[in-house]
C-alpha atoms as a PDB file:
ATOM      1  CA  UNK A   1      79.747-207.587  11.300  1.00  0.00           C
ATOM      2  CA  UNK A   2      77.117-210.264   9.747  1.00  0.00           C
ATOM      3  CA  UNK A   3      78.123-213.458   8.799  1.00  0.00           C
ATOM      4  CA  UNK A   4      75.318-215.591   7.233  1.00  0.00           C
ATOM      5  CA  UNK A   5      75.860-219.087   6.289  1.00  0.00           C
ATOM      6  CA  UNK A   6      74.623-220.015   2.627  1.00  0.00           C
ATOM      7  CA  UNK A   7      75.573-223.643   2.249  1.00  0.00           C
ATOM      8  CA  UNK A   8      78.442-225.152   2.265  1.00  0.00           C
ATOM      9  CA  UNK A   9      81.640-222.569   2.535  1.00  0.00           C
ATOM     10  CA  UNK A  10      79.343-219.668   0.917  1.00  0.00           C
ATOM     11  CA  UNK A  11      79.436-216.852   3.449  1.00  0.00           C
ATOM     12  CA  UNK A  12      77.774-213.299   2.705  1.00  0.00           C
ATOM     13  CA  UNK A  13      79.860-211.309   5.112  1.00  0.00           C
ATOM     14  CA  UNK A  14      78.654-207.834   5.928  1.00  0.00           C
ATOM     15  CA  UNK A  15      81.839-205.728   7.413  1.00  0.00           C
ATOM     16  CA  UNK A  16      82.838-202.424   8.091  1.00  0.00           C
ATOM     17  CA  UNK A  17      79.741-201.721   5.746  1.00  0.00           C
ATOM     18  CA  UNK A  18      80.807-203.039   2.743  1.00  0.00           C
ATOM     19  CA  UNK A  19      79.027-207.033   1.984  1.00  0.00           C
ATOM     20  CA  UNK A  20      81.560-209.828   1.021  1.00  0.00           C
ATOM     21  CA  UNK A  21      80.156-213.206  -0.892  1.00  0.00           C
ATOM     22  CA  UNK A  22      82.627-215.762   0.053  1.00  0.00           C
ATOM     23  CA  UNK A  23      83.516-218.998  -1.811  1.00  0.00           C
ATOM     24  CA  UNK A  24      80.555-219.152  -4.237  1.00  0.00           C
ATOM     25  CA  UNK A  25      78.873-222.647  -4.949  1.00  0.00           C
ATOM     26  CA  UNK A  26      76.158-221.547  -6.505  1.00  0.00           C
ATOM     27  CA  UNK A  27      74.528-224.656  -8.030  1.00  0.00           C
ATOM     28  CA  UNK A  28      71.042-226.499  -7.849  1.00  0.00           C
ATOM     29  CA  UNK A  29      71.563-229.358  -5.092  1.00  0.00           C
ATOM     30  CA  UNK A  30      73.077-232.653  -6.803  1.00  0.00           C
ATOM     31  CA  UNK A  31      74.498-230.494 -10.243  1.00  0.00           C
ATOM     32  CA  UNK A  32      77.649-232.306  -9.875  1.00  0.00           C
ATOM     33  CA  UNK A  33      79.245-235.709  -9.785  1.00  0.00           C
ATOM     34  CA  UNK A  34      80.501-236.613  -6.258  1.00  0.00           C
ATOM     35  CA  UNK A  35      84.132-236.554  -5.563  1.00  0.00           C
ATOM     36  CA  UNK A  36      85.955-239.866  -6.731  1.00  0.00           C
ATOM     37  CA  UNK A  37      88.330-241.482  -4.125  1.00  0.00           C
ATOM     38  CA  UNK A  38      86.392-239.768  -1.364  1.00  0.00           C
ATOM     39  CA  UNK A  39      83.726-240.933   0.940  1.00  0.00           C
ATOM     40  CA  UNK A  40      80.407-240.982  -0.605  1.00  0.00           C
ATOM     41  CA  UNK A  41      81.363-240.494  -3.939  1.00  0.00           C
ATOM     42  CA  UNK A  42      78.078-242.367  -5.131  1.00  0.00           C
ATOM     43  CA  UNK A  43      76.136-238.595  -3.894  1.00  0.00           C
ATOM     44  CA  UNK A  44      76.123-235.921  -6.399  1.00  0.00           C
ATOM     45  CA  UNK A  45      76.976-232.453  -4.992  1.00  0.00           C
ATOM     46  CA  UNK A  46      75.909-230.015  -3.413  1.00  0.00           C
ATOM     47  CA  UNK A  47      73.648-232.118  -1.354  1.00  0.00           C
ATOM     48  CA  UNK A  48      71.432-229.702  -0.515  1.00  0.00           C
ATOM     49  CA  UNK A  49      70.168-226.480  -2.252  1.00  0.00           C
ATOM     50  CA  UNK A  50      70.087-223.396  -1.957  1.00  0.00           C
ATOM     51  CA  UNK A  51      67.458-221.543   0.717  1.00  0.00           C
ATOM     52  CA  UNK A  52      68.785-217.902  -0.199  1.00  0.00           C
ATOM     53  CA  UNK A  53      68.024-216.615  -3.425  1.00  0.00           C
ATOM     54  CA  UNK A  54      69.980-216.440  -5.873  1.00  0.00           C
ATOM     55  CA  UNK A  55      69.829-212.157  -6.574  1.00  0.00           C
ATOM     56  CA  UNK A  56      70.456-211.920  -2.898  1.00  0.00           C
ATOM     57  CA  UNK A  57      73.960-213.751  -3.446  1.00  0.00           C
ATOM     58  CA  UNK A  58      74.755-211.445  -6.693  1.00  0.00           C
ATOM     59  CA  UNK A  59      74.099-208.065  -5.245  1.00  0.00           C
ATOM     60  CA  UNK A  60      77.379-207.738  -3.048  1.00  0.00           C
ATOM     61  CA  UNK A  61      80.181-205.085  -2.967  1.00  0.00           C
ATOM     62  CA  UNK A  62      82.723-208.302  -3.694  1.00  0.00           C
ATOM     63  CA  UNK A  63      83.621-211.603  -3.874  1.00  0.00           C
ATOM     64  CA  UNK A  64      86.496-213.479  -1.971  1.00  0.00           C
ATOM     65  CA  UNK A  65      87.684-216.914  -3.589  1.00  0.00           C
ATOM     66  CA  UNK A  66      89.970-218.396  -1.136  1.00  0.00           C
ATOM     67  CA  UNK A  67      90.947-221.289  -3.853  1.00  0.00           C
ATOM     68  CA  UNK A  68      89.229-222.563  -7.199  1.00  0.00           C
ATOM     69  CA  UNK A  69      88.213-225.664  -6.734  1.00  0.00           C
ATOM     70  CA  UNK A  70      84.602-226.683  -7.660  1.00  0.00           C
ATOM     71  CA  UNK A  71      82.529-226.346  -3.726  1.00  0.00           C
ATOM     72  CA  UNK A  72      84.254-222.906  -3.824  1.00  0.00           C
ATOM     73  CA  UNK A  73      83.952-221.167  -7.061  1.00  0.00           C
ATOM     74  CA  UNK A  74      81.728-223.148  -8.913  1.00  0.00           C
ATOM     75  CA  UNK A  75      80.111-223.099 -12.637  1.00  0.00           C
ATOM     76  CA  UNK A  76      77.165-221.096 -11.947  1.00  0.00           C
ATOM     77  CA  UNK A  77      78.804-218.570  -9.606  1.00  0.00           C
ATOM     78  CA  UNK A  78      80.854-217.962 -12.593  1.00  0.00           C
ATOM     79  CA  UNK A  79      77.796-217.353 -14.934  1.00  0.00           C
ATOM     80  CA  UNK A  80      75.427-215.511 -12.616  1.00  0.00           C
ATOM     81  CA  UNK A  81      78.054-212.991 -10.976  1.00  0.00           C
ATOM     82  CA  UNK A  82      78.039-209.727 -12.025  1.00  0.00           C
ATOM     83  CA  UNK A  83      81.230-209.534 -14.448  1.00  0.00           C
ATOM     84  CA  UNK A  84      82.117-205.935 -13.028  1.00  0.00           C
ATOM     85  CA  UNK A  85      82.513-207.219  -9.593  1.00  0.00           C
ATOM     86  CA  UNK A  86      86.129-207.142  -7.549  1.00  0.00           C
ATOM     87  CA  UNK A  87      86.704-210.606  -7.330  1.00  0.00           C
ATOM     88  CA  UNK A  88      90.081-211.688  -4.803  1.00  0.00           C
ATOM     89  CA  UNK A  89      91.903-214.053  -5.183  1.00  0.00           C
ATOM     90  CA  UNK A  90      95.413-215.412  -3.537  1.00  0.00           C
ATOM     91  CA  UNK A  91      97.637-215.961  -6.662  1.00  0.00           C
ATOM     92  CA  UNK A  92      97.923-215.177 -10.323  1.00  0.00           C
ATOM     93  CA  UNK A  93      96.952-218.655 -11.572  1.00  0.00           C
ATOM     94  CA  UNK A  94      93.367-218.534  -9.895  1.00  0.00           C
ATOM     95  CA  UNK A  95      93.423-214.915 -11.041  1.00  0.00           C
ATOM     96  CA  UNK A  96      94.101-216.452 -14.870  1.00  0.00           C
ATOM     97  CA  UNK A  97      90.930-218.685 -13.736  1.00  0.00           C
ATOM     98  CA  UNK A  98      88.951-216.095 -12.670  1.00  0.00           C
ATOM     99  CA  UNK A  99      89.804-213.580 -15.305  1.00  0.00           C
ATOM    100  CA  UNK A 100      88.672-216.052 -17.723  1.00  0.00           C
ATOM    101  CA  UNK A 101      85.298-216.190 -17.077  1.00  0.00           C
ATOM    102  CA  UNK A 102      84.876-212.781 -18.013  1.00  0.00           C
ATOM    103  CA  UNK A 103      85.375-210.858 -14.634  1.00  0.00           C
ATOM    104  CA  UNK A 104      87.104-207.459 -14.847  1.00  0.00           C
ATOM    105  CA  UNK A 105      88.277-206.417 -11.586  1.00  0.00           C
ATOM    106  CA  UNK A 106      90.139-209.260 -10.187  1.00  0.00           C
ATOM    107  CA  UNK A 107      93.070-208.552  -7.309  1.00  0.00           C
ATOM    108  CA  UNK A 108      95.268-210.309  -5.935  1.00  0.00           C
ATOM    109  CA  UNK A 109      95.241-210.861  -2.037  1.00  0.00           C
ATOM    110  CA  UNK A 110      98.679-210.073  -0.036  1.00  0.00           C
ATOM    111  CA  UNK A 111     100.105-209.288   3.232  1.00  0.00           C
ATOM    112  CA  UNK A 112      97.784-205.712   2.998  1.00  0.00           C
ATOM    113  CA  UNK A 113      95.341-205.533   0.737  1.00  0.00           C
ATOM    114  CA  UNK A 114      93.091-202.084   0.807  1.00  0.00           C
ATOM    115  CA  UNK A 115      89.291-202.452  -0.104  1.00  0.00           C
ATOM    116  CA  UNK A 116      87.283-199.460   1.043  1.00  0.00           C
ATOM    117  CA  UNK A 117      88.749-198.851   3.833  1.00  0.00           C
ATOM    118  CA  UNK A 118      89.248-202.429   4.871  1.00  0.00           C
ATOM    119  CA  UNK A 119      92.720-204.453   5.613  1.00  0.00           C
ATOM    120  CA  UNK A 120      92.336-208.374   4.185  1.00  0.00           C
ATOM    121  CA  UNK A 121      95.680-210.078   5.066  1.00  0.00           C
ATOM    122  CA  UNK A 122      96.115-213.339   3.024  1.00  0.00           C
ATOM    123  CA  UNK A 123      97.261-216.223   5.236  1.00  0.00           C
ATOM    124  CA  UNK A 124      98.387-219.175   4.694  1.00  0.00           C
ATOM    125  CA  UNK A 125      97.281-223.107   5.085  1.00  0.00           C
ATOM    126  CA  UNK A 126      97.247-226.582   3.678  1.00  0.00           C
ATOM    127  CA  UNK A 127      94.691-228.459   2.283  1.00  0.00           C
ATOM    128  CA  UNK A 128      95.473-231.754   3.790  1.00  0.00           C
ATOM    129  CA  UNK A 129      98.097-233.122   5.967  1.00  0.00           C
ATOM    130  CA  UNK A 130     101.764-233.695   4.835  1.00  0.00           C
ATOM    131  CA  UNK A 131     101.190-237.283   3.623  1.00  0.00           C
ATOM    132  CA  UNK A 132      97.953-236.328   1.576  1.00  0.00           C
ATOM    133  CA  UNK A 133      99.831-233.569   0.187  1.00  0.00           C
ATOM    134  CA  UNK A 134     102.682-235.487  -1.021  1.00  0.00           C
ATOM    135  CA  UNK A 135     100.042-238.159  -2.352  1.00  0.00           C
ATOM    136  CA  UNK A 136      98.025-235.968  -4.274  1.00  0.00           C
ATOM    137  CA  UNK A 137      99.145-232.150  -4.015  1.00  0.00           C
ATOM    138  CA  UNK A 138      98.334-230.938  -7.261  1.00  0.00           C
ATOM    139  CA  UNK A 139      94.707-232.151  -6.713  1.00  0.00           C
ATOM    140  CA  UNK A 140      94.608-230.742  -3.192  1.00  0.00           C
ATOM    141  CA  UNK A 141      95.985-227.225  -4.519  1.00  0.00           C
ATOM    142  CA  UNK A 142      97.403-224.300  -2.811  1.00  0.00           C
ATOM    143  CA  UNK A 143      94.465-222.859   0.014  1.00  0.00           C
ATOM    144  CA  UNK A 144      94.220-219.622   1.984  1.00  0.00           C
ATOM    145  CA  UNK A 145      93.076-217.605   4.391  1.00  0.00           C
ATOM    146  CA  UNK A 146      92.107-214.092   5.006  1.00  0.00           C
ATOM    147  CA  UNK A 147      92.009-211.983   8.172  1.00  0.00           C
ATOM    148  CA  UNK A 148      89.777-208.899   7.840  1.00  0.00           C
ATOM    149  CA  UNK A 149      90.337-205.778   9.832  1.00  0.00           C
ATOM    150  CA  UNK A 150      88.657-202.067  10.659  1.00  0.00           C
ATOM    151  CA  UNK A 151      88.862-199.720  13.362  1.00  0.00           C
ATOM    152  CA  UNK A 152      85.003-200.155  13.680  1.00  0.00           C
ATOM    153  CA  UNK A 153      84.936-203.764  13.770  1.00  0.00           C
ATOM    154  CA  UNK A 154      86.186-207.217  15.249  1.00  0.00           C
ATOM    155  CA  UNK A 155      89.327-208.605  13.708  1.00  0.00           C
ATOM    156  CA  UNK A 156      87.866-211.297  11.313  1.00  0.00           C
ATOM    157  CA  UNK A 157      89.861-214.612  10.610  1.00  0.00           C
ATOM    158  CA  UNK A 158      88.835-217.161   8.028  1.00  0.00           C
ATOM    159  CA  UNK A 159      90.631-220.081   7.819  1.00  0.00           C
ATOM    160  CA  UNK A 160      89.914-221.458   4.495  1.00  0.00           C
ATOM    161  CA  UNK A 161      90.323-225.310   3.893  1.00  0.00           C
ATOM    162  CA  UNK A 162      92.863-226.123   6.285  1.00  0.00           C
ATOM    163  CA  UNK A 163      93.810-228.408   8.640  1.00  0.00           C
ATOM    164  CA  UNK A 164      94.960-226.830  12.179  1.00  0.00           C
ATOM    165  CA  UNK A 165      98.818-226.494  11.495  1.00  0.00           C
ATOM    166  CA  UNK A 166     101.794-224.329  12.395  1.00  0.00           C
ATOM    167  CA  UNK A 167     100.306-221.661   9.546  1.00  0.00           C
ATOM    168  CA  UNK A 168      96.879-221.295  11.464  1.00  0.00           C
ATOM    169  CA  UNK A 169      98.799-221.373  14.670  1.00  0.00           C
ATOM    170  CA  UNK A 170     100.991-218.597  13.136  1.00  0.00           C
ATOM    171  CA  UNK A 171      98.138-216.150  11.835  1.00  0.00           C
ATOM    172  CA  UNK A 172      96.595-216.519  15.236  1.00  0.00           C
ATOM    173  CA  UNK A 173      99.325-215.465  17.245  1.00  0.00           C
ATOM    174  CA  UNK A 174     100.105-212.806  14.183  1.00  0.00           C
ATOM    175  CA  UNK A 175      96.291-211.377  14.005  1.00  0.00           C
ATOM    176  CA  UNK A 176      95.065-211.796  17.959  1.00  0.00           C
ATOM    177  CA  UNK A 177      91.434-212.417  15.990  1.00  0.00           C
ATOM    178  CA  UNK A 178      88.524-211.917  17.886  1.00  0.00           C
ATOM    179  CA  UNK A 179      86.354-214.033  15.250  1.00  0.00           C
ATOM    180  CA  UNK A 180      87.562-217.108  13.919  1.00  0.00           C
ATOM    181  CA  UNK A 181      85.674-218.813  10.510  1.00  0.00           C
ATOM    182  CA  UNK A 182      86.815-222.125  10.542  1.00  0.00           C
ATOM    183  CA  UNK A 183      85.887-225.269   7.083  1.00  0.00           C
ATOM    184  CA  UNK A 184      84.800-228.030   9.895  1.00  0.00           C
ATOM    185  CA  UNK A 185      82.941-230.365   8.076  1.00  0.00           C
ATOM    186  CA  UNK A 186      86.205-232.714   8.136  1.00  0.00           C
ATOM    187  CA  UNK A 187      85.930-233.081   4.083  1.00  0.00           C
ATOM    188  CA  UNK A 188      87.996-236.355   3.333  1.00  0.00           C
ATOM    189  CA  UNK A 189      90.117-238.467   1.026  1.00  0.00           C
ATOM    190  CA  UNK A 190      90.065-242.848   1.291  1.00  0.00           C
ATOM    191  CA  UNK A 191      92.778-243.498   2.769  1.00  0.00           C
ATOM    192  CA  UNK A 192      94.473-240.068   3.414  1.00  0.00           C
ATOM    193  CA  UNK A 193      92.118-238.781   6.480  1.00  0.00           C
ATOM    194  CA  UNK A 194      90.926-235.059   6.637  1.00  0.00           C
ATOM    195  CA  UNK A 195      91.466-232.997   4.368  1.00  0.00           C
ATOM    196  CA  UNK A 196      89.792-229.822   5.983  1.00  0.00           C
ATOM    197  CA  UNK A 197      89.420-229.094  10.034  1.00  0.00           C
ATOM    198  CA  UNK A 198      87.686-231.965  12.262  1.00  0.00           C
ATOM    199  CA  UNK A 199      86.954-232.128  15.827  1.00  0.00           C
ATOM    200  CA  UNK A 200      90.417-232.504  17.123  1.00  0.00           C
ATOM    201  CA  UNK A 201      91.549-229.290  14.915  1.00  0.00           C
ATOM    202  CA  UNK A 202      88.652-227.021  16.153  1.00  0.00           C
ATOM    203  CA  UNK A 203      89.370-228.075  19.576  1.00  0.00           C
ATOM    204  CA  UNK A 204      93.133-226.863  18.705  1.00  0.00           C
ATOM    205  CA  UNK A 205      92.294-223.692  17.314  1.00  0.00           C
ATOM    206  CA  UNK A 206      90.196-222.933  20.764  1.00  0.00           C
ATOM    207  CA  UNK A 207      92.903-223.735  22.647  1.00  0.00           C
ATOM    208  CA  UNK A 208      95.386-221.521  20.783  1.00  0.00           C
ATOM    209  CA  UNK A 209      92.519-218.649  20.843  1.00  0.00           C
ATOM    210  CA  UNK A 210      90.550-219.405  23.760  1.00  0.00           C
ATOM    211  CA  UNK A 211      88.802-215.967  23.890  1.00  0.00           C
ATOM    212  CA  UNK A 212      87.826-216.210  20.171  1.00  0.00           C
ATOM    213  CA  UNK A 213      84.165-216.958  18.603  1.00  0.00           C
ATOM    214  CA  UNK A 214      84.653-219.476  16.242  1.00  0.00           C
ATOM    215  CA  UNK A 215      81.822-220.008  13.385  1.00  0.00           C
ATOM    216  CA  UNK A 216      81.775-223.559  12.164  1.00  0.00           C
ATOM    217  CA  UNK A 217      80.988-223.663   8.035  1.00  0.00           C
ATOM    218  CA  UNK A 218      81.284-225.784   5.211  1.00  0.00           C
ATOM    219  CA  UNK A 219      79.150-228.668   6.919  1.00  0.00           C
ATOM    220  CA  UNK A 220      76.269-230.911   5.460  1.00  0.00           C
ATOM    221  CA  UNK A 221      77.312-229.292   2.333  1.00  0.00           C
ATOM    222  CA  UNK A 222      79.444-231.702  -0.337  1.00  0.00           C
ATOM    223  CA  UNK A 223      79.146-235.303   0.202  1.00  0.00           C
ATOM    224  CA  UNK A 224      82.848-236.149   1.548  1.00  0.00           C
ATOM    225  CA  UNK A 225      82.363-233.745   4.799  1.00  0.00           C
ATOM    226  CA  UNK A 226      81.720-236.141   6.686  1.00  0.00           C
ATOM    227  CA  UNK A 227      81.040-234.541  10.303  1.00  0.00           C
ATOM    228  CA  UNK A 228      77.472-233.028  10.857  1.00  0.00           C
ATOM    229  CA  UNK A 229      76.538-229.659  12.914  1.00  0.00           C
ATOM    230  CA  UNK A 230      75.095-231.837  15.992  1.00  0.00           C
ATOM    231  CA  UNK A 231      78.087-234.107  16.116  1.00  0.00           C
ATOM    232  CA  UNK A 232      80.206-230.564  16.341  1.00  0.00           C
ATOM    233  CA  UNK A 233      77.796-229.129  18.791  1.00  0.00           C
ATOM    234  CA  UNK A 234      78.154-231.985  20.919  1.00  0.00           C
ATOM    235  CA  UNK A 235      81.614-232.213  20.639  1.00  0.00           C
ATOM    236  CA  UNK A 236      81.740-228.692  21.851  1.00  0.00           C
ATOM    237  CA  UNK A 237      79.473-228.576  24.749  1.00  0.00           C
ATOM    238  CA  UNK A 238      81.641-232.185  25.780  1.00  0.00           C
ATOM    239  CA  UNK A 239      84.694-230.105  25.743  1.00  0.00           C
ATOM    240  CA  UNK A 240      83.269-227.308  27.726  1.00  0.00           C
ATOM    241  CA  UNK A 241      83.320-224.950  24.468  1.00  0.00           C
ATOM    242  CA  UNK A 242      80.105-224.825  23.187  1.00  0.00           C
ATOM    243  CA  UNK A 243      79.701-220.974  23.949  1.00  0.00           C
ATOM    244  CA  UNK A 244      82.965-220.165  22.020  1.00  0.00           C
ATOM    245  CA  UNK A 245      81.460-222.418  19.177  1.00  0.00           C
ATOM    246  CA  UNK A 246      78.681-221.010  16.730  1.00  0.00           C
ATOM    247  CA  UNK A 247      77.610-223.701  14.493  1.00  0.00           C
ATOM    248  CA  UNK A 248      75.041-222.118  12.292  1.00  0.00           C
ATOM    249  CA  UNK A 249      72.486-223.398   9.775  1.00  0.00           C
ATOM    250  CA  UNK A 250      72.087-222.774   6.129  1.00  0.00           C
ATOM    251  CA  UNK A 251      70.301-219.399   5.535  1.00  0.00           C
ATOM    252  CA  UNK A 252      71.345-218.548   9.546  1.00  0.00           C
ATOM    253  CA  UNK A 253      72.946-214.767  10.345  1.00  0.00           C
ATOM    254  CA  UNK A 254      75.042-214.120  12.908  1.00  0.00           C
ATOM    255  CA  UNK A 255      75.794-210.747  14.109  1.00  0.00           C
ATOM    256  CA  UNK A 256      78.521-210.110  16.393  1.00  0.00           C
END
């Protein structure tokens, strides 16, 4: 497989031969207003552009949108996709969403979904913990995950925007993945803490999957991630990780 970083949570994922473009934020850096009630809400988003071009992002086999909201399926990813494209989703409201825009083909993820050959699992995870959740859970949304698997390849988890919980812990024990993607920029809400992985919940997911690559994204990306790549890095090689922990920059490939 080839995973290469875009920006933010925009993956292209090349598996099993067939090339996946993951959580599309598509937009010229600072097209959007920051997030209000988060940290740095006076920065408009993304902030930083784009260093892949734009037909290289279009011409995929398919497009995964793990949830709807704006860093993840964004305004111009919905204008500049090819309409024909299989677009997955995990339920039948971001499916209304989707279809809406004009796309054709969209599916709904489940427990075994078939796409050329390929098994995508949907898991499942939380976008916040159980106090932000109960403060402000229909802004926070339903999330998920997706493990990808192939005789020819590694088992492929991504986590989605997530906090390290009793669902991640459960689709790691359920999946035994030998790649993990993990949202680590610890994204945040004023006064309700992370609302996506930090340190602490990286750390955890190592520990449950000690053997497992993890790939670090959605960093640097929207202003309320708050945690950089070299604070991660360093957090890593403190813990005695940092070869288990692939932190990669924008435009970056890895191949594993």
């Amino acid at each position: 497989m080839k995973i290469q970083q875009i920006r933010n949570a925009t993956l292209k994922l090349t598996y099993a031969g067939q090339t996946f473009l993951i959580d599309p934020m598509l937009a010229e850096q600072g097209a959007y207003p920051g997030l209000q009630g988060a940290p740095n809400s006076h920065l408009n988003n993304p902030t930083v552009g784009l260093v892949v071009p734009l037909d290289e992002l279009t011409s995929v086999d398919a497009v995964l949108v793990t949830h709807t909201h704006f860093d993840h399926w964004d305004e111009v990813a919905k204008a500049q996709l090819p309409k024909h494209l299989p677009v997955f989703v995990q339920h039948d409201a971001d499916g209304r969403l989707v279809a809406a825009s004009g796309f054709t083909d969209v599916r709904m993820l489940g427990d075994t979904t078939e796409f050329e050959g390929i098994t995508l699992s949907k898991t499942a995870g939380q976008h916040g913990s159980d106090a932000a959740i109960a403060a402000i859970g229909g802004l926070l949304g339903e999330v998920s995950g997706v493990v990808f698997q192939h005789p020819s390849e590694k088992t492929l988890y991504l986590a989605g925007d997530t906090l390290w919980n009793g669902q991640v812990a459960q689709a790691i024990k359920a999946h035994q993945p030998d790649v993990i993607v993990l949202n680590a920029g610890d994204a945040q809400i004023t006064g309700l803490g992370s609302i996506i992985m930090n340190t602490q919940d990286v750390l955890a997911v190592h520990r449950a999957a000690p053997q497992a690559t993890l790939i670090a994204t959605h960093l640097e990306g929207v202003a309320h991630a708050v945690l950089s790549r070299s604070e991660l890095r360093a957090f890593g090689a403190e813990q005695g990780f940092a070869a288990q922990l692939l932190v990669p920059e924008d435009g970056q490939t890895i191949a594993l």
